[in-house]
N, C-alpha and C. Protein backbone atom coordinates (compact mmCIF):
# COMPACT_ATOMS: atom_id res chain seq x y z
N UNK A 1 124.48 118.40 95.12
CA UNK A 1 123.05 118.17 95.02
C UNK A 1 122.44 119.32 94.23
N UNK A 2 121.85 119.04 93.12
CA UNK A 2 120.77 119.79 92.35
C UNK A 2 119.11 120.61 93.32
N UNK A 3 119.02 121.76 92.80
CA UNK A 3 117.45 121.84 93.60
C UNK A 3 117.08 123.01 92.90
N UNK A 4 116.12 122.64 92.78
CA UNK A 4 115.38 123.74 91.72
C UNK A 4 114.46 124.06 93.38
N UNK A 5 113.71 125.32 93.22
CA UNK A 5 113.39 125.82 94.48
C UNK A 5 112.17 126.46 94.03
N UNK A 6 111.69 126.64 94.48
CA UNK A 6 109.91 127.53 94.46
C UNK A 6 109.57 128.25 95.58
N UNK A 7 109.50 129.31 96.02
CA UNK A 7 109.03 129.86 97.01
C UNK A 7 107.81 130.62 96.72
N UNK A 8 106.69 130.38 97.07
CA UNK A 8 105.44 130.92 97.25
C UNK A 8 105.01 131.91 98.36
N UNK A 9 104.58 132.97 97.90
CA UNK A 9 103.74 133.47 99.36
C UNK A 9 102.47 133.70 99.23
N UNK A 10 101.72 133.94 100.26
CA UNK A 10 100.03 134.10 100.41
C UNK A 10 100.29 135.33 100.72
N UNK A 11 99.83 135.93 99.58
CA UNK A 11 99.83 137.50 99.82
C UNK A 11 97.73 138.21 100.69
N UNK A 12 96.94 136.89 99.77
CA UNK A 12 95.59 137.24 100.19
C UNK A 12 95.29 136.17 99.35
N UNK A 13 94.02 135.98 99.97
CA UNK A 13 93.09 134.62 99.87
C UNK A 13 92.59 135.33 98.79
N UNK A 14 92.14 134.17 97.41
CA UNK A 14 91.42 134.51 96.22
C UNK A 14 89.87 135.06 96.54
N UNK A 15 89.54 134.54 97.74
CA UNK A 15 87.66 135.09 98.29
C UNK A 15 87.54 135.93 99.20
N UNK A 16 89.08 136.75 99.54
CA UNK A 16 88.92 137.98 100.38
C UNK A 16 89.33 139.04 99.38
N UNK A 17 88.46 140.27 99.87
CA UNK A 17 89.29 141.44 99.08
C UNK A 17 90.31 141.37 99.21
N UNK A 18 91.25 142.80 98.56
CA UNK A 18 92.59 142.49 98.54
C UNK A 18 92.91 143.96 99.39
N UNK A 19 93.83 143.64 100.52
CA UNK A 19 94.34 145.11 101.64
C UNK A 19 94.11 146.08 100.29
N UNK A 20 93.69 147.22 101.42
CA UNK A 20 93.76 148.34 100.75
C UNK A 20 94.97 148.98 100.43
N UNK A 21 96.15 148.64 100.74
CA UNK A 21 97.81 148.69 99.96
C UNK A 21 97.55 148.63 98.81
N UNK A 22 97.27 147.10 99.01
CA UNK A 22 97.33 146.35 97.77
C UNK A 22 96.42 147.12 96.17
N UNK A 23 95.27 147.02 96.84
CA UNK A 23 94.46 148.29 96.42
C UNK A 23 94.95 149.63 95.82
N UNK A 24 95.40 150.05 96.44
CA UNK A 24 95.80 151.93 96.63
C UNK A 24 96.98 151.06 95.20
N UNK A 25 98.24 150.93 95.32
CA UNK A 25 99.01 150.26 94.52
C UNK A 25 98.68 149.81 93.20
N UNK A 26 97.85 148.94 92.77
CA UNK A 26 96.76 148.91 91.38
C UNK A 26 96.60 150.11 91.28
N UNK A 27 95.73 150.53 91.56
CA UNK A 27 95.33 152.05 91.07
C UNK A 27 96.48 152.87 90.58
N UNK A 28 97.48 153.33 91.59
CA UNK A 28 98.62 153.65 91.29
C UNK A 28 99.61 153.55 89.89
N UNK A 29 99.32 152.16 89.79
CA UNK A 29 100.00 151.59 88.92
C UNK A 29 99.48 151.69 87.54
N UNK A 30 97.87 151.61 87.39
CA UNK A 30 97.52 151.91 86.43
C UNK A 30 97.38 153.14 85.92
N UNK A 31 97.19 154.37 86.62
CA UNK A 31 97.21 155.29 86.45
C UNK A 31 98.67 156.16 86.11
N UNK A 32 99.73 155.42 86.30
CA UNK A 32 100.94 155.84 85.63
C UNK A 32 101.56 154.88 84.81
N UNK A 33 100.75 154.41 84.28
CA UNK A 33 100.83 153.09 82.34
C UNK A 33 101.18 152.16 82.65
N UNK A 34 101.12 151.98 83.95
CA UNK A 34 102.04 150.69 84.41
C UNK A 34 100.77 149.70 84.30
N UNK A 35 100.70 149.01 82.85
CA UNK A 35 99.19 148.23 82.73
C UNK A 35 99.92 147.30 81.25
N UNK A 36 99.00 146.11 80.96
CA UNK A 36 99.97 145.20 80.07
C UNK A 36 100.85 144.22 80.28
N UNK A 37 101.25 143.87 79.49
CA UNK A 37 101.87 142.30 79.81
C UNK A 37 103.42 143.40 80.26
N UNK A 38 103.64 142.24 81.14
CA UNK A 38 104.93 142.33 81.65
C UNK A 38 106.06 141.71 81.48
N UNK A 39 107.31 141.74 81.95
CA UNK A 39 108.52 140.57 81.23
C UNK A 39 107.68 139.47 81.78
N UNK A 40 108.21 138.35 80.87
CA UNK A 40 107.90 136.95 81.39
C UNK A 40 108.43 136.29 82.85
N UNK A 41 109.37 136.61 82.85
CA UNK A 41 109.99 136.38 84.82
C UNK A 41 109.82 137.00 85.18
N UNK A 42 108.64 138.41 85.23
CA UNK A 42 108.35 139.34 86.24
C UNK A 42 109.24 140.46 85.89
N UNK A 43 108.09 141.42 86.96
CA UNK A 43 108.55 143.17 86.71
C UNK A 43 110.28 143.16 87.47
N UNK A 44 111.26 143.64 87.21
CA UNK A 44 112.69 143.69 87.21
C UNK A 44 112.36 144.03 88.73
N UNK A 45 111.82 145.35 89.16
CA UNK A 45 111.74 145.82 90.38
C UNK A 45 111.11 144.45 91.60
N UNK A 46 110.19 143.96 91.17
CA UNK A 46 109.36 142.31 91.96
C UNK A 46 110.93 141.82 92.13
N UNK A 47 111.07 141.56 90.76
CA UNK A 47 112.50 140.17 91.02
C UNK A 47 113.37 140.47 92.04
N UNK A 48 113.79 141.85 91.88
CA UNK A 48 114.87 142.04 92.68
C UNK A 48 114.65 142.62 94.06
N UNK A 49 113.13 142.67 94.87
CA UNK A 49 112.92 142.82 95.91
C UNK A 49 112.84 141.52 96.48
N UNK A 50 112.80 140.14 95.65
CA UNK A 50 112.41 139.02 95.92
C UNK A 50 114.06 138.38 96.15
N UNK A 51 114.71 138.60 95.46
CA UNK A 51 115.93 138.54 95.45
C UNK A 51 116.70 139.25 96.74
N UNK A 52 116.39 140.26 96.97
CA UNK A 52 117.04 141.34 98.79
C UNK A 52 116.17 140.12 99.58
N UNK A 53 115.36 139.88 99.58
CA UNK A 53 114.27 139.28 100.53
C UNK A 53 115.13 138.18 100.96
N UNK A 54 115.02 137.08 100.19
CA UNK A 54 115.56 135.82 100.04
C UNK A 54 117.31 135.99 100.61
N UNK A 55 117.85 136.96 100.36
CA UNK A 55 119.40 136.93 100.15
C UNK A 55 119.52 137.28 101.96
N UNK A 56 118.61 138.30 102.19
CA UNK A 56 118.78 138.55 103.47
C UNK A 56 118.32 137.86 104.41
N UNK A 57 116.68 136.85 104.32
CA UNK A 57 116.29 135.98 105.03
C UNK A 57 116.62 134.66 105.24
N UNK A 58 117.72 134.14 103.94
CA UNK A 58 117.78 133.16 104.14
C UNK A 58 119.63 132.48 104.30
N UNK A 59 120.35 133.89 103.97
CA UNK A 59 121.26 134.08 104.85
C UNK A 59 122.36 133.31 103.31
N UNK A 60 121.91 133.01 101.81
CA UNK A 60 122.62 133.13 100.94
C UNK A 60 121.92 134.38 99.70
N UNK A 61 123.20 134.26 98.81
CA UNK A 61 122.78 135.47 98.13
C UNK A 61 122.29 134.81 96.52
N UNK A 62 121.71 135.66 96.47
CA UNK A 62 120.32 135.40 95.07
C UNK A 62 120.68 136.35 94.64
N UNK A 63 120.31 136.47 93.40
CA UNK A 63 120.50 137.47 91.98
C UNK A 63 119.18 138.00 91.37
N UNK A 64 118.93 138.58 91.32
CA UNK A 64 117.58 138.81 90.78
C UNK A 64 117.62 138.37 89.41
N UNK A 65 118.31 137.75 88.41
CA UNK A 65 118.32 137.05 87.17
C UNK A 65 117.96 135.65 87.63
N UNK A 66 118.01 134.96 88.71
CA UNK A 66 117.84 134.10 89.05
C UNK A 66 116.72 133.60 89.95
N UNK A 67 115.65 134.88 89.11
CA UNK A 67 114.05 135.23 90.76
C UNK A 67 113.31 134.65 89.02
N UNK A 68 112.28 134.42 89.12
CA UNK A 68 110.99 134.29 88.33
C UNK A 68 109.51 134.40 89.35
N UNK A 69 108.83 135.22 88.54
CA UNK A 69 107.98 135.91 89.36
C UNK A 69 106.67 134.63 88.71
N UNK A 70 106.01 134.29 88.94
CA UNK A 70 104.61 133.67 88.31
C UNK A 70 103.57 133.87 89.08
N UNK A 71 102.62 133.32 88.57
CA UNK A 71 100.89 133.52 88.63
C UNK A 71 100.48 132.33 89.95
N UNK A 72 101.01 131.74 90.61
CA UNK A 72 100.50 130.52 91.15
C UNK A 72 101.63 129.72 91.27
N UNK A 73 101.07 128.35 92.40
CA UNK A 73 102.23 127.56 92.36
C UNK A 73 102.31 126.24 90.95
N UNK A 74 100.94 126.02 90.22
CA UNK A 74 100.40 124.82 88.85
C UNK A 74 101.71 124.97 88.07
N UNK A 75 102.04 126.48 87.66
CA UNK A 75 102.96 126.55 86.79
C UNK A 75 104.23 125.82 86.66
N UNK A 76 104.99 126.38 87.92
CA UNK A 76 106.42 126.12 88.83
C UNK A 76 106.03 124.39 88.97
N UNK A 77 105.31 123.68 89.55
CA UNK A 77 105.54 122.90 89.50
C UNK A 77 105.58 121.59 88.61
N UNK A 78 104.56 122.28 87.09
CA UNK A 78 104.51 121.44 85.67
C UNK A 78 105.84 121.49 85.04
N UNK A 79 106.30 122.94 85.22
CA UNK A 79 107.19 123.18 84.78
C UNK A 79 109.17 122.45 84.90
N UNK A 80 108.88 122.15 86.98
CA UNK A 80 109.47 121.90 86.92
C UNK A 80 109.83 120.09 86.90
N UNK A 81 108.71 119.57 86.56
CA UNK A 81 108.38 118.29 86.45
C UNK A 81 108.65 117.74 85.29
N UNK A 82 108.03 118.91 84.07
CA UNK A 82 108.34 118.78 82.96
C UNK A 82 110.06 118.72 82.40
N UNK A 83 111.23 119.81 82.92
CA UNK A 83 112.28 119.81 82.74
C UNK A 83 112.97 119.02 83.44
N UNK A 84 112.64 117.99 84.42
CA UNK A 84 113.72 116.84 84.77
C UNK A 84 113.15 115.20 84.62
N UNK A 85 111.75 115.53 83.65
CA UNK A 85 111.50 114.26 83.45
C UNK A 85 111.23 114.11 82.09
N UNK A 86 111.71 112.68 81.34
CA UNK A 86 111.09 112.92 79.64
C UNK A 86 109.67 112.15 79.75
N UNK A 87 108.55 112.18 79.07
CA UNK A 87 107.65 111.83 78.86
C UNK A 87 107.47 110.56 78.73
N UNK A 88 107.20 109.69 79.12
CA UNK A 88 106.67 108.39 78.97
C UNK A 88 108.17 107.34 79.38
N UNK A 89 109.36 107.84 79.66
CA UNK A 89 110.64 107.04 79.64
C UNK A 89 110.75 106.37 80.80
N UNK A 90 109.37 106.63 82.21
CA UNK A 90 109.57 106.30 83.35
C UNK A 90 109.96 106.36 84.14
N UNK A 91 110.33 107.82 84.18
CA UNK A 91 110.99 108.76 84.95
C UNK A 91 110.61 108.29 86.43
N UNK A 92 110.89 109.10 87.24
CA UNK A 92 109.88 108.88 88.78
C UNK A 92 110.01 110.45 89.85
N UNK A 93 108.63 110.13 89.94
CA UNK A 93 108.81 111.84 90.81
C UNK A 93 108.31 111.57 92.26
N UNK A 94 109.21 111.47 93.46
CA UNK A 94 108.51 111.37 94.56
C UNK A 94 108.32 112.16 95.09
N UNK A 95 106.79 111.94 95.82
CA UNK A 95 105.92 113.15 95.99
C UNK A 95 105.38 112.79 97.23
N UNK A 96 104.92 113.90 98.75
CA UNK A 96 104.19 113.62 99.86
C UNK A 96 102.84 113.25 99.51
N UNK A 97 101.90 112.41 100.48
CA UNK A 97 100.85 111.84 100.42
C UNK A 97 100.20 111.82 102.06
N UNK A 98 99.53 112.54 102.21
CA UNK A 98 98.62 113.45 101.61
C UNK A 98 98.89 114.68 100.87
N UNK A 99 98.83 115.20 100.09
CA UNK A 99 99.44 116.62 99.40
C UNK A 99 98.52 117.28 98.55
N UNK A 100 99.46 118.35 98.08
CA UNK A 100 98.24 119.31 97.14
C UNK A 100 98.23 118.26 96.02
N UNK A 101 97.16 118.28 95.23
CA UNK A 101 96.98 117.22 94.38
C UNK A 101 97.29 117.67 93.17
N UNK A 102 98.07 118.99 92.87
CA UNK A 102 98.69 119.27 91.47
C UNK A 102 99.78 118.49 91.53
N UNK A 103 100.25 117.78 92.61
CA UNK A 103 101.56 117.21 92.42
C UNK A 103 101.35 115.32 91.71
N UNK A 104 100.46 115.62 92.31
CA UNK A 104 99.93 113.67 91.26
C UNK A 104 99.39 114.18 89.64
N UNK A 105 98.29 115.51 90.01
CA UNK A 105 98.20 114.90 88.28
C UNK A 105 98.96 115.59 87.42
N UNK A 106 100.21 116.75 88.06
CA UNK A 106 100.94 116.94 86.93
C UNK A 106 102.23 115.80 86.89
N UNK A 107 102.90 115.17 87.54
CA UNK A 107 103.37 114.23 87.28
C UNK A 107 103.20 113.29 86.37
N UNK A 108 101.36 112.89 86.08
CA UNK A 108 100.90 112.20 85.05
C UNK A 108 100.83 112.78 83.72
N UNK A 109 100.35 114.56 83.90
CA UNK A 109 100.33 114.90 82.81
C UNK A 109 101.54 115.05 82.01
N UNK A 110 102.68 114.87 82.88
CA UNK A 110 103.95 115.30 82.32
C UNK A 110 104.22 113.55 81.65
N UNK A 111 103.61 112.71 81.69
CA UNK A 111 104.26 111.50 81.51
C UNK A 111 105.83 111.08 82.68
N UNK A 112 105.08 111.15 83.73
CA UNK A 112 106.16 110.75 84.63
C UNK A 112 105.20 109.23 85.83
N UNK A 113 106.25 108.93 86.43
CA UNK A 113 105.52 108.08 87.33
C UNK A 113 106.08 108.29 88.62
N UNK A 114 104.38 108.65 89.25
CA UNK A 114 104.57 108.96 90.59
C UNK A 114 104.76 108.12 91.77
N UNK A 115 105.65 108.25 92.60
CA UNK A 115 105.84 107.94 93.75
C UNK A 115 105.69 108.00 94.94
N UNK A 116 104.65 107.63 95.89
CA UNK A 116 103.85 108.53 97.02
C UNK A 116 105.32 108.15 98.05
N UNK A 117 105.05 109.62 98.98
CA UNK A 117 105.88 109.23 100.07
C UNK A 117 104.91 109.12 100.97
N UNK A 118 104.40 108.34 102.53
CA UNK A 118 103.54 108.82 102.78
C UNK A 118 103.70 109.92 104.04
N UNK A 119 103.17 110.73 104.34
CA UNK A 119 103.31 111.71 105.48
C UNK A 119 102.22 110.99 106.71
N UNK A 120 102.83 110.88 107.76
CA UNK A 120 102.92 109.79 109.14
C UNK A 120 102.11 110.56 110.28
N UNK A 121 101.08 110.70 110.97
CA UNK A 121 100.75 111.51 111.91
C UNK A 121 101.42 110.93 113.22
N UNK A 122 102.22 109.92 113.00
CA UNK A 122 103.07 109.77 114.24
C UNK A 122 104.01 110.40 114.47
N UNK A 123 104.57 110.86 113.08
CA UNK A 123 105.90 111.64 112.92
C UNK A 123 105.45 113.12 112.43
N UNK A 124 104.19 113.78 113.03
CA UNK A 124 103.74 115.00 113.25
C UNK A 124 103.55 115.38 111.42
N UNK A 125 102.91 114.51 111.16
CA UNK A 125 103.01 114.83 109.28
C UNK A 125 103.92 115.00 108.90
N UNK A 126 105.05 113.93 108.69
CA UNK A 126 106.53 113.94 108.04
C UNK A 126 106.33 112.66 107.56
N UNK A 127 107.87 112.44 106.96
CA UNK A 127 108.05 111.32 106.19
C UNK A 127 109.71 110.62 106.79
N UNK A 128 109.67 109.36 107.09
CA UNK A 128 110.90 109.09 107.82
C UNK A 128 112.03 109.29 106.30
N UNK A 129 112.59 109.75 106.86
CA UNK A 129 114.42 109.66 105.97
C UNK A 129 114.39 108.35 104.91
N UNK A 130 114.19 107.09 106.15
CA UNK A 130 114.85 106.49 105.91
C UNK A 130 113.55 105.33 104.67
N UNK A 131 112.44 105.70 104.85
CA UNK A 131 111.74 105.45 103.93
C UNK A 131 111.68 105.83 102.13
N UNK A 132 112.33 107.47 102.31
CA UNK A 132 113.06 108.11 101.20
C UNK A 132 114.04 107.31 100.49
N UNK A 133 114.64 107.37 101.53
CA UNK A 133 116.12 106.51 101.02
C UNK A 133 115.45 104.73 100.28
N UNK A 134 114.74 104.47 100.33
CA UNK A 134 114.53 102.96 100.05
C UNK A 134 113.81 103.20 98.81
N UNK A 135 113.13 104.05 98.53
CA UNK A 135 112.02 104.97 97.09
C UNK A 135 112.99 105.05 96.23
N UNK A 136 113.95 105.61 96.55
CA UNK A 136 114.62 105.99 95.64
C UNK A 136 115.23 105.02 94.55
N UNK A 137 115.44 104.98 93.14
CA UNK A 137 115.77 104.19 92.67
C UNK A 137 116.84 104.98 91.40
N UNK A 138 117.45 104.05 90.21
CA UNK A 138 117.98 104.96 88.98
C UNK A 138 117.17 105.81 88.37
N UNK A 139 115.18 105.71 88.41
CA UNK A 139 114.70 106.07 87.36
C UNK A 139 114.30 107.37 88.51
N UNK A 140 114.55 107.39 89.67
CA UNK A 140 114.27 109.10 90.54
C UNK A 140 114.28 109.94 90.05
N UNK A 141 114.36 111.15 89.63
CA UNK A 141 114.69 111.99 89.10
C UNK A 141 114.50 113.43 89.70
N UNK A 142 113.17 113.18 90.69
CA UNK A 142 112.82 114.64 91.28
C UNK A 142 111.88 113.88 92.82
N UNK A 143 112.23 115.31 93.56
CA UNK A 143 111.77 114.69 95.09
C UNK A 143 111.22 115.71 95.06
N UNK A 144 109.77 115.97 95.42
CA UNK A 144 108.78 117.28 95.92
C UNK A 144 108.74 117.41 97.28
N UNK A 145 109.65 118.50 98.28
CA UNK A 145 109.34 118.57 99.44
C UNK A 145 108.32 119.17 99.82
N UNK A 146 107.43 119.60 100.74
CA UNK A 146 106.40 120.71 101.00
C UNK A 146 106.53 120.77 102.30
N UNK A 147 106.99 122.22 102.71
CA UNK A 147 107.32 122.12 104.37
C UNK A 147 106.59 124.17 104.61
N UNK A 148 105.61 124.13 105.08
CA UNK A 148 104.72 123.09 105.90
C UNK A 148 103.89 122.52 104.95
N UNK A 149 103.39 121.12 104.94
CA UNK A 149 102.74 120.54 104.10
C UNK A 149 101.23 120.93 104.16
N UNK A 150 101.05 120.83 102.72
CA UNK A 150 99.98 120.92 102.57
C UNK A 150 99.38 119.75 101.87
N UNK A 151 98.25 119.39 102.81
CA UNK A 151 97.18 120.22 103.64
C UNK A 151 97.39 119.42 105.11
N UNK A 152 98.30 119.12 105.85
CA UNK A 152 98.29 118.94 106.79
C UNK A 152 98.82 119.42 107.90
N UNK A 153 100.02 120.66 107.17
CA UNK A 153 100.59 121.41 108.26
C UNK A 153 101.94 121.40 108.97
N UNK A 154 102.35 119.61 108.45
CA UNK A 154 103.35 119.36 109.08
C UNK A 154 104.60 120.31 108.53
N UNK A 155 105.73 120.07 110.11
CA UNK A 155 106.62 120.56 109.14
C UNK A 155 107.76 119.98 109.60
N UNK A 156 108.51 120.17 108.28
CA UNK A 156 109.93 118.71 108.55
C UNK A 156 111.46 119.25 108.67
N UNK A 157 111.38 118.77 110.12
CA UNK A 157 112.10 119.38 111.39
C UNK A 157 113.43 119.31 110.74
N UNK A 158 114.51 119.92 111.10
CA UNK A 158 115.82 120.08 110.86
C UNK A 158 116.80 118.94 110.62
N UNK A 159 116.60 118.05 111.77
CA UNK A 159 117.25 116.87 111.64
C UNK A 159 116.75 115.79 110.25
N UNK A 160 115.67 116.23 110.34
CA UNK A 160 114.97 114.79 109.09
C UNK A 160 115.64 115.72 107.33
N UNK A 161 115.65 117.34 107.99
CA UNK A 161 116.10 117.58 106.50
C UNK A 161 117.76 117.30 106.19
N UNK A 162 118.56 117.54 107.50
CA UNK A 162 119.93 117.07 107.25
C UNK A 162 120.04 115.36 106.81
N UNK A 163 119.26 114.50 107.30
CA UNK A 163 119.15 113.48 107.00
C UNK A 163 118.73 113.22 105.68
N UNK A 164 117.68 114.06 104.84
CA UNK A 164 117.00 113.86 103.72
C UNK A 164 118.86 114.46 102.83
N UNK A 165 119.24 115.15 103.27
CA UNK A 165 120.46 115.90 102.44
C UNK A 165 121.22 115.15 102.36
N UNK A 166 121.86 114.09 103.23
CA UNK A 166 122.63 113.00 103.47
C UNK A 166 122.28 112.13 102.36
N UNK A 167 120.90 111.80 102.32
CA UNK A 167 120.53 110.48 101.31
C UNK A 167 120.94 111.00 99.49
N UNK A 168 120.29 112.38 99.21
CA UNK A 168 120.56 112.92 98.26
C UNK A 168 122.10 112.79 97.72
N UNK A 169 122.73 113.25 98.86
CA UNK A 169 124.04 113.29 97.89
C UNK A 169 124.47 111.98 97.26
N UNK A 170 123.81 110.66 97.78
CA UNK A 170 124.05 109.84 97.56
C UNK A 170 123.53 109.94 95.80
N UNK A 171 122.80 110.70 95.46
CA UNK A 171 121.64 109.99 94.11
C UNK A 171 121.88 111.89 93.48
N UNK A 172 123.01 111.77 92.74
CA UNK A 172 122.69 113.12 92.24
C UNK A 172 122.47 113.47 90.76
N UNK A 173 121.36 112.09 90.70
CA UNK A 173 120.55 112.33 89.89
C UNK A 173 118.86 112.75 89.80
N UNK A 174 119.09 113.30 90.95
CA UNK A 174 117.68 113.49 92.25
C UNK A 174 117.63 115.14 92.56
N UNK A 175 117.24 115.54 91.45
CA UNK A 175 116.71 117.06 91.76
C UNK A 175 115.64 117.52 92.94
N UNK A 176 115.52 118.64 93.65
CA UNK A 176 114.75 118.82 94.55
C UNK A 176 113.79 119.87 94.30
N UNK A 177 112.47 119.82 94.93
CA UNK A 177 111.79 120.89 94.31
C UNK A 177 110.85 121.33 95.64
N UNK A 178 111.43 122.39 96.22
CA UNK A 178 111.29 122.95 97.70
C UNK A 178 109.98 123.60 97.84
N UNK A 179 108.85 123.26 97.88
CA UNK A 179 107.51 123.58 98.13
C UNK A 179 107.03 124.64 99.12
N UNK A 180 107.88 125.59 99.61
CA UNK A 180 107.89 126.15 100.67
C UNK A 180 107.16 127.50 100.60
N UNK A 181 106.40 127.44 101.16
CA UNK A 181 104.98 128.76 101.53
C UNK A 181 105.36 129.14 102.72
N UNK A 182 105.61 130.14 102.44
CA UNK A 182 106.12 131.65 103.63
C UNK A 182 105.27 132.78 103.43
N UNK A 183 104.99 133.31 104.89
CA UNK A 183 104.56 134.40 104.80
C UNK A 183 105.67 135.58 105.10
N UNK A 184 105.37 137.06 104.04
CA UNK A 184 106.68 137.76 103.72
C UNK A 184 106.03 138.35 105.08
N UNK A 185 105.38 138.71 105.52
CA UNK A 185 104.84 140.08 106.09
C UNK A 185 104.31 141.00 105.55
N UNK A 186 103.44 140.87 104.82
CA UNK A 186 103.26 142.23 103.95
C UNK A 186 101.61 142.71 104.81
């Protein structure tokens, strides 16, 4: 099984100041030239704390050549919509419903066609397996998970993801694109 992965964190809300760390650190930074564009996948030192992070929290090992640092989640997910679907060929990207809504209109903007899954308040804001499994078709190409979803919170329990893993291997022409917002602790 293919999976392209995204991990996001909420370091601070765009309408709160930012900790005074965070703070003290800017300053810091600018005041010893550290100011200007940076590599395009991020400062080497970011990648590869993101890389210890991941390798140690999540119990496989990451490379820091294999971290990309970005601005937001719009990017990561045009991006990765854009590289497993061609434009107008009728691709299909299934996506949760209710969800963040960059996931419908970049799907469109990418020339793809979207596929709602819907998320169930019976099934604590999830999506049954076995409804996945029936979406799926030749023209699949990418599955958007979001755990905990947004904007509803849910989150999709262990068993429904071994089950979602089960269906995949079946279709491995079905890239995954792991929506997952963690808080580091900072």
């Amino acid at each position: 099984m293919k999976a392209a992965i995204s991990f996001l964190f909420a370091l601070a809300s765009p309408t709160l100041p930012p900790r005074s760390t965070f703070q003290d650190a800017g300053i810091a930074a600018i005041t010893q030239g550290k100011h200007g564009y940076t590599p395009s996948a991020g400062i080497p030192e970011l990648r590869q704390a993101a890389a210890d992070y991941f390798s140690r929290t999540r119990g496989i090992q990451v490379d820091a050549d294999d971290v990309v640092v970005g601005a937001g989640a719009k990017p990561f997910i045009a991006y990765t919509i854009q590289s497993v679907t061609d434009y107008g060929a009728g691709d299909e990207v299934i996506y949760p419903v209710p969800g963040f809504p960059i996931y419908d209109s970049q799907i469109k903007a990418n020339g793809a066609v979207g596929v709602p899954i819907f998320l169930r308040e019976s099934r604590n804001f999830g999506f049954d397996p076995q409804e996945l499994a029936e979406k799926i078709t030749a023209k699949t190409k990418l599955l958007i998970l979001n755990s905990p979803q947004n904007p509803t919170g849910g989150i999709i329990p262990k068993a429904d993801l071994e089950a979602i893993a089960e269906i995949l291997r079946k279709h491995p022409q079905v890239w995954v694109f792991a929506d997952d917002l963690r808080s580091i602790g900072l």
